[in-house]
N, C-alpha and C. Protein backbone atom coordinates (compact mmCIF):
# COMPACT_ATOMS: atom_id res chain seq x y z
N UNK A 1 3.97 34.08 7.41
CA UNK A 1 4.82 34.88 8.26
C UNK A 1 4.93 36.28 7.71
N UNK A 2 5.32 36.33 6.35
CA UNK A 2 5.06 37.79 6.09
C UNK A 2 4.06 38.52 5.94
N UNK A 3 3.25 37.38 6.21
CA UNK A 3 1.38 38.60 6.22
C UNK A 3 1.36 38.92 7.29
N UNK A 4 1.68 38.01 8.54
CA UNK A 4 2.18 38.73 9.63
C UNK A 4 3.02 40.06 9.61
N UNK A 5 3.74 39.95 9.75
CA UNK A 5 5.06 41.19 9.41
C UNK A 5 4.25 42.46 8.84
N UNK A 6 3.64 42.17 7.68
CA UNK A 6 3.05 43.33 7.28
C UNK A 6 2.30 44.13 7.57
N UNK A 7 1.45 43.48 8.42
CA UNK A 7 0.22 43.68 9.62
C UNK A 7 1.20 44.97 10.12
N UNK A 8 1.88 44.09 10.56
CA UNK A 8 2.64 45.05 12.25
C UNK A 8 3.31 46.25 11.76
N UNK A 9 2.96 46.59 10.57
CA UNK A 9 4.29 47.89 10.06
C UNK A 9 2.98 48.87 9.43
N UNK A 10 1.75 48.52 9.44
CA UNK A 10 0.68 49.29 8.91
C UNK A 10 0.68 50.32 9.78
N UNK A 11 0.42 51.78 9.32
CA UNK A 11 -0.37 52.47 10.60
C UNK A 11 -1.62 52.15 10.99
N UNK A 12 -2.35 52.18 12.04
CA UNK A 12 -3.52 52.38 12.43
C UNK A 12 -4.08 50.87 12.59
N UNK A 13 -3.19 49.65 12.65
CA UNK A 13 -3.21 48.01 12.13
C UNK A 13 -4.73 48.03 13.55
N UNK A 14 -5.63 46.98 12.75
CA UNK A 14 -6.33 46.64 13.74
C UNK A 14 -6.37 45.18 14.45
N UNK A 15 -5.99 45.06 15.57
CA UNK A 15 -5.92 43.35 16.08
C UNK A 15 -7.09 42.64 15.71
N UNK A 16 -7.84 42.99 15.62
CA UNK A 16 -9.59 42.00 15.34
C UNK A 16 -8.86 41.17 14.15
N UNK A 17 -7.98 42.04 13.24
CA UNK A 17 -7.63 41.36 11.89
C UNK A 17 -6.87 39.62 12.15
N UNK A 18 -5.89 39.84 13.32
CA UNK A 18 -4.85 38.72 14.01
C UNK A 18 -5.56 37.77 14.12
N UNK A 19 -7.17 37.42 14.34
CA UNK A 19 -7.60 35.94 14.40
C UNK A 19 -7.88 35.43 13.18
N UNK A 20 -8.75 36.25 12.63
CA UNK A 20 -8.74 35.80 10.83
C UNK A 20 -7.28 35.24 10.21
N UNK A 21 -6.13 36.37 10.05
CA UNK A 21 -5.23 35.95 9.49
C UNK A 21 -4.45 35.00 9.90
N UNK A 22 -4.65 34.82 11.38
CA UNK A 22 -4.05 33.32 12.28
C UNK A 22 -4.21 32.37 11.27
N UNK A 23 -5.86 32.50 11.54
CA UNK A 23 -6.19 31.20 11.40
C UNK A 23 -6.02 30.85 9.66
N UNK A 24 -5.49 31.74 8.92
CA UNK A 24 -5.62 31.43 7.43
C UNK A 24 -4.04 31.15 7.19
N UNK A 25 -3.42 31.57 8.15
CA UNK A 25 -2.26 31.11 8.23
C UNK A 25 -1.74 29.44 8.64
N UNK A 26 -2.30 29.51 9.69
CA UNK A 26 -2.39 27.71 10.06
C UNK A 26 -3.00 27.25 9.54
N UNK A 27 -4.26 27.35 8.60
CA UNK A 27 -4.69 26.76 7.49
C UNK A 27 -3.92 26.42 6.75
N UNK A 28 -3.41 27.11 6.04
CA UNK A 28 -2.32 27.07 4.87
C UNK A 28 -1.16 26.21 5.55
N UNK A 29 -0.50 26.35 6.69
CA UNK A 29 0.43 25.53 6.95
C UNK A 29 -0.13 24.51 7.16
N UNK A 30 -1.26 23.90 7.35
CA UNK A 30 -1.45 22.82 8.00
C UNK A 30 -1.79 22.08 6.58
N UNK A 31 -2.44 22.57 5.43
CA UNK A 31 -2.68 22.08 4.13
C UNK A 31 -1.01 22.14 3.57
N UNK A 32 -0.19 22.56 3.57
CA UNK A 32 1.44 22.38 3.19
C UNK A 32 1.97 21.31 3.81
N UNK A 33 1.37 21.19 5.16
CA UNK A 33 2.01 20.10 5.79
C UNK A 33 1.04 18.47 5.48
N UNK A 34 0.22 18.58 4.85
CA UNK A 34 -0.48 17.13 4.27
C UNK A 34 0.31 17.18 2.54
N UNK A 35 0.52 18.28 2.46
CA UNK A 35 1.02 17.84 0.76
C UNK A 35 1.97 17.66 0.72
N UNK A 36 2.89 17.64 1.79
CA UNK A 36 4.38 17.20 1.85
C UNK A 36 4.62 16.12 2.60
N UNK A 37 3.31 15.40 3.33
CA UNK A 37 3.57 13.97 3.93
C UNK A 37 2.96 13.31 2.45
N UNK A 38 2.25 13.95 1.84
CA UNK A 38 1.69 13.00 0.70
C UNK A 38 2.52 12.81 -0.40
N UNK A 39 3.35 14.03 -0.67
CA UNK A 39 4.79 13.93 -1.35
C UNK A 39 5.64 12.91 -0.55
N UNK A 40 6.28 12.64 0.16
CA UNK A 40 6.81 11.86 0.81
C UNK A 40 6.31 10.22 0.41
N UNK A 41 5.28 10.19 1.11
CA UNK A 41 4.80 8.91 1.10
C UNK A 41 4.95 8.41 -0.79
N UNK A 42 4.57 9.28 -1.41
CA UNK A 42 4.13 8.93 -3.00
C UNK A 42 5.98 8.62 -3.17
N UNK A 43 6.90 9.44 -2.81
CA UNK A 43 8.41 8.82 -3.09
C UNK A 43 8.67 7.82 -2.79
N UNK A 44 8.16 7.45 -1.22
CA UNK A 44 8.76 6.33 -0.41
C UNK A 44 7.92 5.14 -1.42
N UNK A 45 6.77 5.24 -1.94
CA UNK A 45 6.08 4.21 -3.07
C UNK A 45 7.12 4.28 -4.41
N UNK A 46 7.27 5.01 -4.93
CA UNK A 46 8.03 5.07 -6.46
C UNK A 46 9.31 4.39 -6.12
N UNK A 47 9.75 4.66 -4.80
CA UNK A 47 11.80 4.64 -4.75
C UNK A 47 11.65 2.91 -5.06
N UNK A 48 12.59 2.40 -5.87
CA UNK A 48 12.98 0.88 -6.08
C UNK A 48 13.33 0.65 -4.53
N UNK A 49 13.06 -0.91 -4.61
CA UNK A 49 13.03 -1.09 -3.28
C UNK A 49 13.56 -2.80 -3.61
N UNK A 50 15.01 -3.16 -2.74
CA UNK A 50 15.18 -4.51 -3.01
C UNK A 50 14.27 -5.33 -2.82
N UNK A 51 14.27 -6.06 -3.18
CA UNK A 51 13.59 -7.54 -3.17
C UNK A 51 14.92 -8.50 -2.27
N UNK A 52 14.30 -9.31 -1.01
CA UNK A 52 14.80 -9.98 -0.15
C UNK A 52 13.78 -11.70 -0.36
N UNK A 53 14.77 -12.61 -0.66
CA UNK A 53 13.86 -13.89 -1.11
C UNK A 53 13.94 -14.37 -0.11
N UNK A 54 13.09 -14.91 0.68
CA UNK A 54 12.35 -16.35 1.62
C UNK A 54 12.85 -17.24 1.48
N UNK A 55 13.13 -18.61 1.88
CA UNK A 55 13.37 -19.99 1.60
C UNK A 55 12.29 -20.18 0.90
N UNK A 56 11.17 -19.80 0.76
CA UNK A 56 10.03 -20.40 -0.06
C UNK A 56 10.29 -20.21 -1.39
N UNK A 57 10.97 -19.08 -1.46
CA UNK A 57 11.19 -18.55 -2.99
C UNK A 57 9.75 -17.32 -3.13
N UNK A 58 8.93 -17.11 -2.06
CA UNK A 58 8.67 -15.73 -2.12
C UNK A 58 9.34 -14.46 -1.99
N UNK A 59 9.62 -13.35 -2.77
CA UNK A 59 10.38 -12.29 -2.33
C UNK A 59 9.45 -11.17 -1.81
N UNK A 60 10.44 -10.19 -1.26
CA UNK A 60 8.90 -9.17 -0.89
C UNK A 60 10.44 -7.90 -0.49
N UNK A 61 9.58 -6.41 -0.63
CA UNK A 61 9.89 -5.08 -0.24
C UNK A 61 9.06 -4.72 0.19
N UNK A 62 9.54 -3.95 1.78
CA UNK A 62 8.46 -3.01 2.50
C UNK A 62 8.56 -1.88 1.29
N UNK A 63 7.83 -1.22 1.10
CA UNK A 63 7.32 -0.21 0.32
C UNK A 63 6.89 1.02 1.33
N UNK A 64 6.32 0.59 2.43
CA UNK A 64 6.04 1.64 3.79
C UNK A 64 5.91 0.33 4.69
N UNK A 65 6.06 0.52 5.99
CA UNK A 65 5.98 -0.27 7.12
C UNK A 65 5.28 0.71 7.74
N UNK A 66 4.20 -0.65 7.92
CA UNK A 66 2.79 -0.20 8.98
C UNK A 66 3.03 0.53 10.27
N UNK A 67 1.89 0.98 10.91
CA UNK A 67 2.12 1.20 12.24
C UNK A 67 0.78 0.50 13.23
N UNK A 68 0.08 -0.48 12.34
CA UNK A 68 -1.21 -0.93 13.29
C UNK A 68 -0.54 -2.39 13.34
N UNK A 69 -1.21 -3.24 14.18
CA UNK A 69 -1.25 -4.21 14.25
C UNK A 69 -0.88 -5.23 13.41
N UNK A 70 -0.09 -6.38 13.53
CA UNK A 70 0.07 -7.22 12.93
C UNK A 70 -1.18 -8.60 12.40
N UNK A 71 -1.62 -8.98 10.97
CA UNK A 71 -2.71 -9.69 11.04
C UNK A 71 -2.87 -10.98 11.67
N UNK A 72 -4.11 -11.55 12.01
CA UNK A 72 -3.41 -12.36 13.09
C UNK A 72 -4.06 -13.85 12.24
N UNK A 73 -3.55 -14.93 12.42
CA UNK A 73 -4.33 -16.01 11.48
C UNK A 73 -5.91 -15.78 11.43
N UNK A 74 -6.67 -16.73 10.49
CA UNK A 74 -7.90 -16.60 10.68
C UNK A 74 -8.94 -15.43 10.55
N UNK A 75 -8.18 -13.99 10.94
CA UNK A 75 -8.63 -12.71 10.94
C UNK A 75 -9.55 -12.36 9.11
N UNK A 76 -10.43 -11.44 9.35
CA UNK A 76 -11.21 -11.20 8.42
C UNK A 76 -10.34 -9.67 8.06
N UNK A 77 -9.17 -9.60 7.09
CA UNK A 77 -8.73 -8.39 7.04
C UNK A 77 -8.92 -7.48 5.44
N UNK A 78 -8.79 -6.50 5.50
CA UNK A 78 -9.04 -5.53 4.35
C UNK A 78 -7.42 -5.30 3.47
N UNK A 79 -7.30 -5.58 2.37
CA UNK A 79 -6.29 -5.29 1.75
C UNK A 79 -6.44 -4.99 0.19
N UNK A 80 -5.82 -3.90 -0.28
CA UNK A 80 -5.87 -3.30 -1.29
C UNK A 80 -5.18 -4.00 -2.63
N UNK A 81 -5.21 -4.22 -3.51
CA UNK A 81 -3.73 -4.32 -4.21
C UNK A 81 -3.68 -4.42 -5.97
N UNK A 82 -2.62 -4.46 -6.67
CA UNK A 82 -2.41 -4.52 -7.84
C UNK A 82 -1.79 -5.64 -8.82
N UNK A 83 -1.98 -6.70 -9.38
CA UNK A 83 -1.61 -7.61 -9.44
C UNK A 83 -0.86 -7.57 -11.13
N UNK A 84 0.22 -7.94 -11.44
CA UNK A 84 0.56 -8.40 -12.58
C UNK A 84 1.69 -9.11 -12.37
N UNK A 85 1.45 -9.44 -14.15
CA UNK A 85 2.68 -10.71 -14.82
C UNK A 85 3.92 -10.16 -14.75
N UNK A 86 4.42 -10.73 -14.75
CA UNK A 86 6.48 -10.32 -14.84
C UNK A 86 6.76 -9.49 -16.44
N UNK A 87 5.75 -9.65 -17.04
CA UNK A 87 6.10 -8.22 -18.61
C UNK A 87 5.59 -7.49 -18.10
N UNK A 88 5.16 -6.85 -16.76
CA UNK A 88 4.19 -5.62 -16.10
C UNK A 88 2.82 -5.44 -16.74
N UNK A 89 2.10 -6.86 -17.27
CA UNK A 89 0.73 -6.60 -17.64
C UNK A 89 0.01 -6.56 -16.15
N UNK A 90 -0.57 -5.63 -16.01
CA UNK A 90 -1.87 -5.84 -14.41
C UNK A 90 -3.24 -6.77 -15.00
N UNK A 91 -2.81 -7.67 -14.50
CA UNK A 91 -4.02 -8.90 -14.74
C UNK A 91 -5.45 -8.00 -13.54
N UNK A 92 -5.22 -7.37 -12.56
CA UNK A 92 -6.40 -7.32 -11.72
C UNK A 92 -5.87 -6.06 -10.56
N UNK A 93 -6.68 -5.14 -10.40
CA UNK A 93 -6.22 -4.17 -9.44
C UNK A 93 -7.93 -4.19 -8.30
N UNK A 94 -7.70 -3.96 -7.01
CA UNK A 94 -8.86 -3.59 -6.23
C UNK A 94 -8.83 -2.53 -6.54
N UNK A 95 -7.83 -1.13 -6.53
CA UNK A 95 -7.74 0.07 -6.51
C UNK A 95 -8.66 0.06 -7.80
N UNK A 96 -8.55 -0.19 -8.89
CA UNK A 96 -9.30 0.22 -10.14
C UNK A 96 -11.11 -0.28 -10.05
N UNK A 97 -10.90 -1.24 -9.20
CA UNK A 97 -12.59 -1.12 -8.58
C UNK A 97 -12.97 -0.52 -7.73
N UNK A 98 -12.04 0.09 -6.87
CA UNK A 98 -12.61 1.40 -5.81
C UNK A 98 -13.28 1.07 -5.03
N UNK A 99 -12.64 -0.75 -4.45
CA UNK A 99 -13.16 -1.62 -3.02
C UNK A 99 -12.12 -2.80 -2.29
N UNK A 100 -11.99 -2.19 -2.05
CA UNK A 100 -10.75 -3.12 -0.99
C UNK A 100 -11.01 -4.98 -1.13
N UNK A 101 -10.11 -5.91 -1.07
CA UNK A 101 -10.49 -7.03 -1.19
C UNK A 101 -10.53 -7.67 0.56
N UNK A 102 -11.16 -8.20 0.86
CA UNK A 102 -11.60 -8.63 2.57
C UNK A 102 -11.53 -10.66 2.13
N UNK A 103 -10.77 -10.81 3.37
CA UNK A 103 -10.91 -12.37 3.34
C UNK A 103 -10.08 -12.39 4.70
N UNK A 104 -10.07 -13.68 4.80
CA UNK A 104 -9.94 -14.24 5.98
C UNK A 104 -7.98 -14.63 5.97
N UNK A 105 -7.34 -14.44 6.17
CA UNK A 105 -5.75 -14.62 6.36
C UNK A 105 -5.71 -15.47 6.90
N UNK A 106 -4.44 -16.75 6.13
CA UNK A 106 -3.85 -17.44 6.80
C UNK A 106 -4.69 -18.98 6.14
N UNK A 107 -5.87 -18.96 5.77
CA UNK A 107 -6.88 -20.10 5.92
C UNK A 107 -7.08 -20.36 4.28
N UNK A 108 -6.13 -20.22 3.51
CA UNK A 108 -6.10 -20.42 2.24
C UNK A 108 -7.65 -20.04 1.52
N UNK A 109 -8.12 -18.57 1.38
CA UNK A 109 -8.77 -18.28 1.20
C UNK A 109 -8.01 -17.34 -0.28
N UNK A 110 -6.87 -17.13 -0.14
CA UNK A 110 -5.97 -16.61 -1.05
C UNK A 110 -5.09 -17.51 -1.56
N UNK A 111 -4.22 -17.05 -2.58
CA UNK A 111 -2.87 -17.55 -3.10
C UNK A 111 -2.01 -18.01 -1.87
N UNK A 112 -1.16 -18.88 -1.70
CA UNK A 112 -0.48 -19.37 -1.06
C UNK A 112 0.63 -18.08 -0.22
N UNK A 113 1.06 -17.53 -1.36
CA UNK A 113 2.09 -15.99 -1.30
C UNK A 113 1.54 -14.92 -0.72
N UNK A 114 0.38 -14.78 -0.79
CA UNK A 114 -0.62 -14.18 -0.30
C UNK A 114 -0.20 -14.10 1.71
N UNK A 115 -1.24 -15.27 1.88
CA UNK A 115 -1.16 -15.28 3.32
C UNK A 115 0.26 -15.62 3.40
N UNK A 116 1.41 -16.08 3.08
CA UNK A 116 2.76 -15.81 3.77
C UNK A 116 3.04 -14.48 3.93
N UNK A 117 3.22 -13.71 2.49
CA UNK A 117 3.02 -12.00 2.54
C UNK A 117 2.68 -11.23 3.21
N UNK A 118 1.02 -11.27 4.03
CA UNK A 118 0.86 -10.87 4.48
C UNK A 118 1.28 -11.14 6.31
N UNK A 119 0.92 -12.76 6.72
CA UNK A 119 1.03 -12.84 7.70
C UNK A 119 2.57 -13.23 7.95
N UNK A 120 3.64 -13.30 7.13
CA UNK A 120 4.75 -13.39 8.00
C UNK A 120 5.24 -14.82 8.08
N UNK A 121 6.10 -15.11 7.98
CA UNK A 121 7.09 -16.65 8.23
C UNK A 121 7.98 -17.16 7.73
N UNK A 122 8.67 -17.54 7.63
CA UNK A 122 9.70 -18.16 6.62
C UNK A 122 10.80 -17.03 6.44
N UNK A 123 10.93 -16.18 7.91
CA UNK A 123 12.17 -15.56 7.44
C UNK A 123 11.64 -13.93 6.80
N UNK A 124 10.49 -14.00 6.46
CA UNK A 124 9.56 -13.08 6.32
C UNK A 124 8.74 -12.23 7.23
N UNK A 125 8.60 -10.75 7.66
CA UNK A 125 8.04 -10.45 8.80
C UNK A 125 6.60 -10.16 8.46
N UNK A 126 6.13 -10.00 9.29
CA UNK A 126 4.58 -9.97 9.23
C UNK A 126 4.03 -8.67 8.62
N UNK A 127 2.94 -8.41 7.80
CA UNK A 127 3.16 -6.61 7.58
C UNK A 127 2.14 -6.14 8.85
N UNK A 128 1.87 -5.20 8.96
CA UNK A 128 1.41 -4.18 10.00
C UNK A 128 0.40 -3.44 9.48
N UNK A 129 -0.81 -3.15 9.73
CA UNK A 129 -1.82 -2.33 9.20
C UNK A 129 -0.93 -1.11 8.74
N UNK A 130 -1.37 -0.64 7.83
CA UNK A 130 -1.02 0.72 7.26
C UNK A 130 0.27 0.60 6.20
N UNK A 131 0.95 -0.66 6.31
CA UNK A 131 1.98 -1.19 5.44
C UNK A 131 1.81 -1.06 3.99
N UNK A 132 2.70 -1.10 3.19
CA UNK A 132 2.42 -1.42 1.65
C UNK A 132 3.90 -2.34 1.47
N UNK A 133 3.83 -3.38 0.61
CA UNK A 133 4.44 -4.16 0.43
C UNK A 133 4.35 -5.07 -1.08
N UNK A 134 5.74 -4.99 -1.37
CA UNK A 134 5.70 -5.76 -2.93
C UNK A 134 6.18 -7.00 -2.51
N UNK A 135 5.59 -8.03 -3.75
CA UNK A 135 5.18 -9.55 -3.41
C UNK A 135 5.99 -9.82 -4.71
N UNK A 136 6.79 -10.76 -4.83
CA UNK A 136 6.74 -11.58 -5.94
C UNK A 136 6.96 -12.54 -5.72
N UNK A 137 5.54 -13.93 -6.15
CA UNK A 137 5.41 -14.79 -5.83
C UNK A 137 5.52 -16.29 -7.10
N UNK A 138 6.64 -17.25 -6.90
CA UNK A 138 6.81 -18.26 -7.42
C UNK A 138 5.46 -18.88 -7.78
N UNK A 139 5.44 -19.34 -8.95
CA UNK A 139 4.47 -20.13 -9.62
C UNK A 139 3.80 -21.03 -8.35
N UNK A 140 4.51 -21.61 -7.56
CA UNK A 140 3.57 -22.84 -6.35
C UNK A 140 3.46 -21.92 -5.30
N UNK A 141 3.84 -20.77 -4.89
CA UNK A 141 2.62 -20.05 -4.60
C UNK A 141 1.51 -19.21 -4.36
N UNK A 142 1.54 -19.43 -6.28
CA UNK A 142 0.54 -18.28 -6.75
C UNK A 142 -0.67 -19.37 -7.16
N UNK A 143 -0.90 -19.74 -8.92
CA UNK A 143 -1.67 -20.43 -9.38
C UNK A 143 -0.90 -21.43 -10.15
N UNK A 144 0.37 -21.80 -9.74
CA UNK A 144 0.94 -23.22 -10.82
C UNK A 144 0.87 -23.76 -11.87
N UNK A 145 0.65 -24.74 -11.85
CA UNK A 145 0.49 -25.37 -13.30
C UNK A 145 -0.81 -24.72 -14.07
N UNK A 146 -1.89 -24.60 -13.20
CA UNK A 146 -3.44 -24.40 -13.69
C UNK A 146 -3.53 -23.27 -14.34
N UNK A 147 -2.86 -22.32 -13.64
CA UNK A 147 -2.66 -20.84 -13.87
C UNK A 147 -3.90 -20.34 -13.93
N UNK A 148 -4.86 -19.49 -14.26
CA UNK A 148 -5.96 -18.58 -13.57
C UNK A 148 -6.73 -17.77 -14.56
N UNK A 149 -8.17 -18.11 -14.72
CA UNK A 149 -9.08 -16.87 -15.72
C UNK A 149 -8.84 -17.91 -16.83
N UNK A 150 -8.62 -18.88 -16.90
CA UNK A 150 -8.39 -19.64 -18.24
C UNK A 150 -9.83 -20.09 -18.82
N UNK A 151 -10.18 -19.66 -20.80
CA UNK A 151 -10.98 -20.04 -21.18
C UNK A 151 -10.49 -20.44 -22.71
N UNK A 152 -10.91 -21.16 -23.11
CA UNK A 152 -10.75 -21.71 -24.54
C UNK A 152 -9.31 -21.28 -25.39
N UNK A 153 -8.74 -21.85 -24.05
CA UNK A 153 -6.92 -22.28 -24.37
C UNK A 153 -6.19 -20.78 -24.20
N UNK A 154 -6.84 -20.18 -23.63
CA UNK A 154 -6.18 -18.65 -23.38
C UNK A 154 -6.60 -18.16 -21.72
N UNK A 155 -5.49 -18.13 -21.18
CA UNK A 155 -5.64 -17.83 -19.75
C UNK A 155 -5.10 -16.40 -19.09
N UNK A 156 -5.95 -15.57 -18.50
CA UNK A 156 -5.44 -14.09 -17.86
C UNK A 156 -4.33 -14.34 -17.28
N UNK A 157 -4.05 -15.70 -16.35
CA UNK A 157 -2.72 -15.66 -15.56
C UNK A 157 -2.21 -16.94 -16.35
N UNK A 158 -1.37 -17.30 -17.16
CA UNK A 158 -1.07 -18.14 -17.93
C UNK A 158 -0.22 -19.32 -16.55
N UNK A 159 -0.28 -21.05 -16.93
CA UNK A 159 0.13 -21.55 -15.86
C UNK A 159 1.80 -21.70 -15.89
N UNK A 160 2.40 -22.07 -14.67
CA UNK A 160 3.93 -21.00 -14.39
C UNK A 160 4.47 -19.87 -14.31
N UNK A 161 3.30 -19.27 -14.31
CA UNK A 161 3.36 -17.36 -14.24
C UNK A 161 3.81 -17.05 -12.59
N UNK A 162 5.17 -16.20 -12.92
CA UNK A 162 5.53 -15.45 -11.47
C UNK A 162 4.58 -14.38 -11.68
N UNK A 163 4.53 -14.02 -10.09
CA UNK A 163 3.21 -12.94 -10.24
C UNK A 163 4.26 -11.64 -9.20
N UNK A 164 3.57 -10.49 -9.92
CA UNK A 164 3.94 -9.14 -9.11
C UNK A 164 2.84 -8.82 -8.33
N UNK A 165 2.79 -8.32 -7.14
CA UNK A 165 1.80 -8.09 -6.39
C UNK A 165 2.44 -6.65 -5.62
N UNK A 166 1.51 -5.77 -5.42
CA UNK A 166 1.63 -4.54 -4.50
C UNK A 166 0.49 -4.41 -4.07
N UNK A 167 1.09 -4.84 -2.44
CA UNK A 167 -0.43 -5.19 -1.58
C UNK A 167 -0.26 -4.02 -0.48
N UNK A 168 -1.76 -3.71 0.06
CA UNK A 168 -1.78 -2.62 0.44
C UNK A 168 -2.56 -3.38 2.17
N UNK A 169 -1.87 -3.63 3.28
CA UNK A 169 -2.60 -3.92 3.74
C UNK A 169 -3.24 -2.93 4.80
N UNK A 170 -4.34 -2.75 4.78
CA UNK A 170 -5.46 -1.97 5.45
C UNK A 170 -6.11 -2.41 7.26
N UNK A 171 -5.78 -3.32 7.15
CA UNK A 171 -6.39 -3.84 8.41
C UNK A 171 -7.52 -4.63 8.23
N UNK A 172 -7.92 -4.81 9.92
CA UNK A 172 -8.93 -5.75 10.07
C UNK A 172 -10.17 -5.15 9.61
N UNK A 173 -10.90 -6.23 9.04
CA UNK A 173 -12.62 -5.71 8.41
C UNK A 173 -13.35 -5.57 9.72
């Protein structure tokens, strides 16, 4: 706005200049206006967010609520996420492999907490493409007694482990 302004108080100002500086102007606002939805969004991720428990004894926080579609059973969907133990060790992130995890919802192709999480029930709502959502899921239904990655008496997910999950769901594959 004030490169505007300044324009208009020059002597001799030439208009040819008004499309260039337009447009470097709405540039700039329009790059201010992605770094302040991306500020936003990165708060609405950091802010603590209650945890609301299920009858299952799954808990979960919207973290963002989607705006696409809800997943539907059976569906082949794309979801992101970060997984750790209750001392905040991350046993496994997709983000740190830089590929989304794809499976089929609902058809026990995942953790039990998993497809409730994502698809919704028990008092639990369904998430929505574009959603992010924290999981914390009871030992029966994560990996139970067996617990997970186990080799020569030492296991990545030890068995009775509550698990933290921040799932990112992306939509359908």
């Amino acid at each position: 706005m004030s490169v505007c302004l300044f324009l208009l108080d020059l002597d001799g100002w030439n208009p040819d200049l008004l499309s260039p500086l337009l447009f470097l102007v709405l540039t700039l606002s329009g790059f201010l206006a992605v770094l302040l939805q991306q500020q936003l969004t990165a708060t609405a991720e950091e802010a603590p967010c209650e945890l609301t428990v299920a009858p299952s004894g799954l808990a979960f926080c919207d973290k963002i609520v989607g705006t696409g579609p809800e997943a539907v059973k059976g569906q082949l969907i794309k979801a992101h996420y970060v997984g750790k133990l209750e001392s905040g060790k991350i046993f496994d992130s997709s983000y740190n492999r830089g590929k989304p995890l794809t499976f089929r919802v609902g058809v026990g192709e995942v953790i039990k907490g998993w497809d409730q999480g994502i698809l919704g029930g028990d008092g639990i709502p369904p998430m929505l493409a574009g959603g992010k959502r924290k999981l914390k899921l009871p030992p029966e239904l994560a990996y139970g007694m067996r617990g997970a990655g186990c080799k020569g008496g030492s296991c990545i997910i030890p068995p009775d482990s509550v698990l933290l999950f921040d799932v990112e769901f992306i939509g359908k594959a």
